[in-house]
Protein backbone atom coordinates (compact mmCIF):
# COMPACT_ATOMS: atom_id res chain seq x y z
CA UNK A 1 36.45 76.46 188.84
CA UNK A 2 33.93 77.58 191.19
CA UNK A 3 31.18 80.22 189.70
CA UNK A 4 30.46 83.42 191.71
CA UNK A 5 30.20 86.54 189.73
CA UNK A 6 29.11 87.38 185.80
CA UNK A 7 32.21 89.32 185.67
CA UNK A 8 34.38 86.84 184.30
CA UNK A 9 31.90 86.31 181.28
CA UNK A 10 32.31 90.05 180.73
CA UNK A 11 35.34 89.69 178.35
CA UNK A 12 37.08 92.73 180.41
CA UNK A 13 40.83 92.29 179.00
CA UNK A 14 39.33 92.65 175.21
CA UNK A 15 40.33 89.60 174.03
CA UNK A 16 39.04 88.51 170.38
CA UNK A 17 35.23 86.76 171.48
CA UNK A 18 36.21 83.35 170.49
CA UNK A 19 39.64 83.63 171.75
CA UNK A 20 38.18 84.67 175.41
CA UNK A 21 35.33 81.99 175.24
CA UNK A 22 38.01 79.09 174.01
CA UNK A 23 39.93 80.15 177.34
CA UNK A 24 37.00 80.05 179.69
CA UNK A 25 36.00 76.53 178.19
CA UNK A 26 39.29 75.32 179.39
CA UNK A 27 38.73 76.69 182.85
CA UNK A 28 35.50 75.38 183.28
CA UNK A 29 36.45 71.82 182.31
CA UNK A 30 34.81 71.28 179.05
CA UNK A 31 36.69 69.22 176.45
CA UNK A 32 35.05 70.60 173.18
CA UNK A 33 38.00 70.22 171.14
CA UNK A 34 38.68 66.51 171.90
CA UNK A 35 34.55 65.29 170.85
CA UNK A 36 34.61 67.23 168.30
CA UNK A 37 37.76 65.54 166.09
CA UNK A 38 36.17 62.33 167.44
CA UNK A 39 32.70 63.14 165.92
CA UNK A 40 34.59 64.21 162.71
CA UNK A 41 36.66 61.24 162.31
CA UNK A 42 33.17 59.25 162.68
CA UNK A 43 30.97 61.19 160.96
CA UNK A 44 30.99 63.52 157.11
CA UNK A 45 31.39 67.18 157.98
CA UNK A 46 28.91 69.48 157.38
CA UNK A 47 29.59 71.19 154.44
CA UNK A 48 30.44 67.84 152.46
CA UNK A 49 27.07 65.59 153.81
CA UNK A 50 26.13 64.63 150.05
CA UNK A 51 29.62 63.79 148.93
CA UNK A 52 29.07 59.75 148.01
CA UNK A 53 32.89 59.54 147.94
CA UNK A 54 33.31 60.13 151.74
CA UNK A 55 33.33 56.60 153.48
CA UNK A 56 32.21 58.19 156.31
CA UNK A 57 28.38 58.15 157.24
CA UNK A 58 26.23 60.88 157.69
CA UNK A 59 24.29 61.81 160.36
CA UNK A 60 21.22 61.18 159.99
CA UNK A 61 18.91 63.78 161.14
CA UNK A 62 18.98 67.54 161.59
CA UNK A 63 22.02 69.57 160.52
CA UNK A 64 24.59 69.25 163.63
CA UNK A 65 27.09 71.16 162.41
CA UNK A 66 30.11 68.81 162.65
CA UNK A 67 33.63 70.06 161.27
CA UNK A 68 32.43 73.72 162.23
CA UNK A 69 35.51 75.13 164.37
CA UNK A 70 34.63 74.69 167.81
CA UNK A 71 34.56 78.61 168.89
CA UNK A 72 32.18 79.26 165.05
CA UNK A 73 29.82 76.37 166.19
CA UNK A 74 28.99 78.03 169.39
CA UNK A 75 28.15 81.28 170.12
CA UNK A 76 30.67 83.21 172.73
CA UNK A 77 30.26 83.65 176.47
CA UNK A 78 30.46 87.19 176.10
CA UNK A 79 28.08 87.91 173.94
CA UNK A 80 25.43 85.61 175.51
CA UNK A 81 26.00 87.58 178.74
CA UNK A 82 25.54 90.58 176.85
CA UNK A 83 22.28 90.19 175.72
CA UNK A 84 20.76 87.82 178.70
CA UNK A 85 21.98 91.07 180.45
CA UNK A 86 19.35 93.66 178.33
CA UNK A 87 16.20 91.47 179.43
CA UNK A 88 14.67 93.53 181.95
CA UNK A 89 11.00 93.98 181.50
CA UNK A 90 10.05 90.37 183.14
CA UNK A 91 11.55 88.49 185.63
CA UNK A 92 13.36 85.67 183.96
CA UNK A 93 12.50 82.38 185.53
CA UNK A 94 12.79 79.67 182.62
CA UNK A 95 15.34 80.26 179.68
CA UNK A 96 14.95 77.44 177.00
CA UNK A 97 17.67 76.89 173.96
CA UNK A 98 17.06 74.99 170.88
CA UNK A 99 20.00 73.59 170.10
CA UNK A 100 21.77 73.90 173.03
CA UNK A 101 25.61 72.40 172.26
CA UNK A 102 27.82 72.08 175.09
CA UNK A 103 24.78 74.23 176.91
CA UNK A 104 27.16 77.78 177.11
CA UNK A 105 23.76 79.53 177.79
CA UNK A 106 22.89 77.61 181.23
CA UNK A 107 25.98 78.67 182.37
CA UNK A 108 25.56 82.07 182.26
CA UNK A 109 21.95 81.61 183.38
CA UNK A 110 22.96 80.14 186.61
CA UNK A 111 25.32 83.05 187.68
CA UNK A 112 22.94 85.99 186.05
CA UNK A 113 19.70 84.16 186.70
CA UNK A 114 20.91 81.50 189.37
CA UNK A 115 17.34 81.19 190.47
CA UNK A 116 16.10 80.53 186.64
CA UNK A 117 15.87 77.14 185.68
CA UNK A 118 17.99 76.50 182.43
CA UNK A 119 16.82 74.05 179.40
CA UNK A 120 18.81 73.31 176.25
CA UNK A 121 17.99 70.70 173.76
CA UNK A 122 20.37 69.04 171.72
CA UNK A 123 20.75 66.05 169.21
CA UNK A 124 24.17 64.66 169.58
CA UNK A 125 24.56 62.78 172.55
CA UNK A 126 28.33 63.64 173.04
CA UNK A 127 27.69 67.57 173.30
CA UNK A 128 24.45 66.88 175.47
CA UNK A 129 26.42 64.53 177.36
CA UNK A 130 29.32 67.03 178.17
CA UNK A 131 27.15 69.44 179.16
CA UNK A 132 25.33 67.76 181.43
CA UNK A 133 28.61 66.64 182.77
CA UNK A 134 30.36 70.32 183.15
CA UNK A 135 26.87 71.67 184.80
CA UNK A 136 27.56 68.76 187.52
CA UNK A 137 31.07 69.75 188.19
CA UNK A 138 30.40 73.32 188.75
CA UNK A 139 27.56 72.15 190.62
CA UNK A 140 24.85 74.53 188.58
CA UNK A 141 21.47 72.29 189.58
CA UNK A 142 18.88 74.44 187.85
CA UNK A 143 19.91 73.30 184.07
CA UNK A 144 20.28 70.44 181.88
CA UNK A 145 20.33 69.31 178.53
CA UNK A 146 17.92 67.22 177.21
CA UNK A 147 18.57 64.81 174.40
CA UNK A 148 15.84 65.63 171.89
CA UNK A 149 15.50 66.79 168.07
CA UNK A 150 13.06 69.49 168.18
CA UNK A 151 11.35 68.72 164.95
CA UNK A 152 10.15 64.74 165.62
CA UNK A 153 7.14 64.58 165.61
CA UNK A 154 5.16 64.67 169.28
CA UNK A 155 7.80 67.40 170.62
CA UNK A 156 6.15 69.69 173.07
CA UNK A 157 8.25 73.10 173.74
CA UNK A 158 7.86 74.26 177.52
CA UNK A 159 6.72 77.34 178.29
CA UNK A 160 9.72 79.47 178.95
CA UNK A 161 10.58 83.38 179.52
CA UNK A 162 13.18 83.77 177.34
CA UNK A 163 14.22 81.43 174.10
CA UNK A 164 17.18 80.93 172.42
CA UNK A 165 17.33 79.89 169.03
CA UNK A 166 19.73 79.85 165.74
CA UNK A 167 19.81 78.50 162.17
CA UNK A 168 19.87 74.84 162.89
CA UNK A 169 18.07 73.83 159.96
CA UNK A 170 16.60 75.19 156.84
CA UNK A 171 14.07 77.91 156.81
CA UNK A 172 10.77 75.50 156.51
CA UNK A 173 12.03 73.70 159.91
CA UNK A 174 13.04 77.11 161.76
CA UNK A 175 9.84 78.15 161.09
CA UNK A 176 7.97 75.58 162.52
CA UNK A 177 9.32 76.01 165.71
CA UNK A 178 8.69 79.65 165.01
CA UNK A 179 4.98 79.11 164.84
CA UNK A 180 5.03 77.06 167.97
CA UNK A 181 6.24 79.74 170.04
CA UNK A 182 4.07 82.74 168.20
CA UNK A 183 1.23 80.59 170.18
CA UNK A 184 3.34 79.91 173.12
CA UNK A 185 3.59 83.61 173.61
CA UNK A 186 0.20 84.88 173.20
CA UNK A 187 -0.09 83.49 176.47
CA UNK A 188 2.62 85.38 178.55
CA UNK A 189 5.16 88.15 177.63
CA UNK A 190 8.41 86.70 176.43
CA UNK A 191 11.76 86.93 174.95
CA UNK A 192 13.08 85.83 171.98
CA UNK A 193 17.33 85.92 170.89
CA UNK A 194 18.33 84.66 167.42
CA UNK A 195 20.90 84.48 165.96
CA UNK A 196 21.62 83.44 162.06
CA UNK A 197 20.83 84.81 158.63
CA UNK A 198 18.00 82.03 157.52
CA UNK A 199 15.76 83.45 161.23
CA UNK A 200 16.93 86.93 160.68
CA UNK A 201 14.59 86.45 157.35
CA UNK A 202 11.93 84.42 158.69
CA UNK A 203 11.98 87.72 161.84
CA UNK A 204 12.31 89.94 159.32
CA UNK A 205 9.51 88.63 156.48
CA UNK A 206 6.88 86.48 158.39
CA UNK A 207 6.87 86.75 161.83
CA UNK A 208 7.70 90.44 162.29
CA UNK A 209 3.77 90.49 163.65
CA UNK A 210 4.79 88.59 166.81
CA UNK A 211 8.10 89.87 167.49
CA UNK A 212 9.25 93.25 168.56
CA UNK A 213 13.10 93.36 168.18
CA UNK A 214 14.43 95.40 171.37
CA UNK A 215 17.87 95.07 171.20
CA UNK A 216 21.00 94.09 168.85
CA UNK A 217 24.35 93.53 169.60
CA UNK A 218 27.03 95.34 167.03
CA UNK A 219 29.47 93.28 167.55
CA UNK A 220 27.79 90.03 166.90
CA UNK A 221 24.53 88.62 164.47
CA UNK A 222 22.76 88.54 167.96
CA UNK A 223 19.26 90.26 168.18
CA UNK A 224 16.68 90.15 171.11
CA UNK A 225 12.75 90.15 169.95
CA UNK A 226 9.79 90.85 172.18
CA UNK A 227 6.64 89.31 171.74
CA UNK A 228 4.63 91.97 170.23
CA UNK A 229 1.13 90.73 171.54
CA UNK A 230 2.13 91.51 175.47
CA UNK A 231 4.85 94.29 175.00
């Protein structure tokens, strides 16, 4: 599938979100479905990571989600054009996601944005790895997923002009990386797009001082912040 337009992340025939983003994985050559019953057959799923009676291991690290449905896990195509598509007071050259997946986001960048350069970061080496592989098929040169757990210690977040981020871990960890960017910001005017009810507190309780929120999409838990200090 070659990418030339945003219209085909535009969800035009009204399918259900999830329903239109499952069908546009197939087109452009992911194989979500297939890693993720082999990561669940290796690993504990998510909701059942304490339960001693599971032979399977569990992975150690951050929360990664596994035994989420494929299409809950990740957040549709339609939506993330939707609100990559309000950003209009700066000229978008660096979009950053923390915790990235199968890197949805950079693919959107690179037809919306296809001069931006596109950065995800993710912790399971299958996802990153199919990512990475996808963006080389449709020959999108500007992105890539890096391999990295945001919250070791030592790791430095880039500057960026717009950040993605949702509840990947609990509250004390999201807000770490929250404080990193409130300082990253002070420095230039940027964009911020949660999504999740453990940052919609953190937005909505401690960091409301560095965030403006600009826009909110009904139709999904998606919200676009501001920085406050430059807007």
């Amino acid at each position: 599938m070659t990418l030339q337009c945003s219209s085909i992340f535009a969800n035009s025939d009204g399918l259900h979100p999830r329903l239109h983003a499952k069908h546009l994985d197939k087109a452009l050559g992911y194989r979500i479905p297939k890693i993720e019953v082999k990561l669940l057959q290796r690993y504990r799923p998510y909701d059942r990571h304490n339960d001693e009676s599971n032979k399977k291991q569990h992975y150690k690290g951050t929360q990664t989600w596994i035994g989420l449905h494929p299409q809950v896990l990740q957040t549709p195509y339609c939506d993330i054009y939707t609100v990559l598509s309000s950003i209009n007071k700066i000229k978008v050259r660096h979009v950053v996601d923390i915790g990235a997946g199968y890197g949805r986001v950079g693919v959107v960048v690179s037809v919306l944005y296809p001069d931006a350069k596109f950065t995800g970061y993710e912790v399971l080496s299958q996802r990153q790895a199919e990512g990475n592989r996808v963006y080389k098929q449709l020959g999108i040169k500007n992105a890539v997923i890096k391999l990295e757990n945001v919250l070791d210690h030592g790791f430095e977040l880039p500057q960026a002009d717009v950040y993605f981020i949702y509840d990947f871990s609990e509250e004390e960890d999201i807000s770490q990386i929250l404080l990193i960017l409130q300082k990253q910001v002070q420095r230039k005017k940027s964009y911020l797009i949660t999504r999740g009810d453990r940052i919609d507190n953190l937005m909505k309780y401690k960091f409301k001082h560095a965030w403006k929120m600009v826009f909110r999409l009904d139709s999904s838990d998606l919200k676009v912040f501001i920085s406050r200090k430059n807007s």
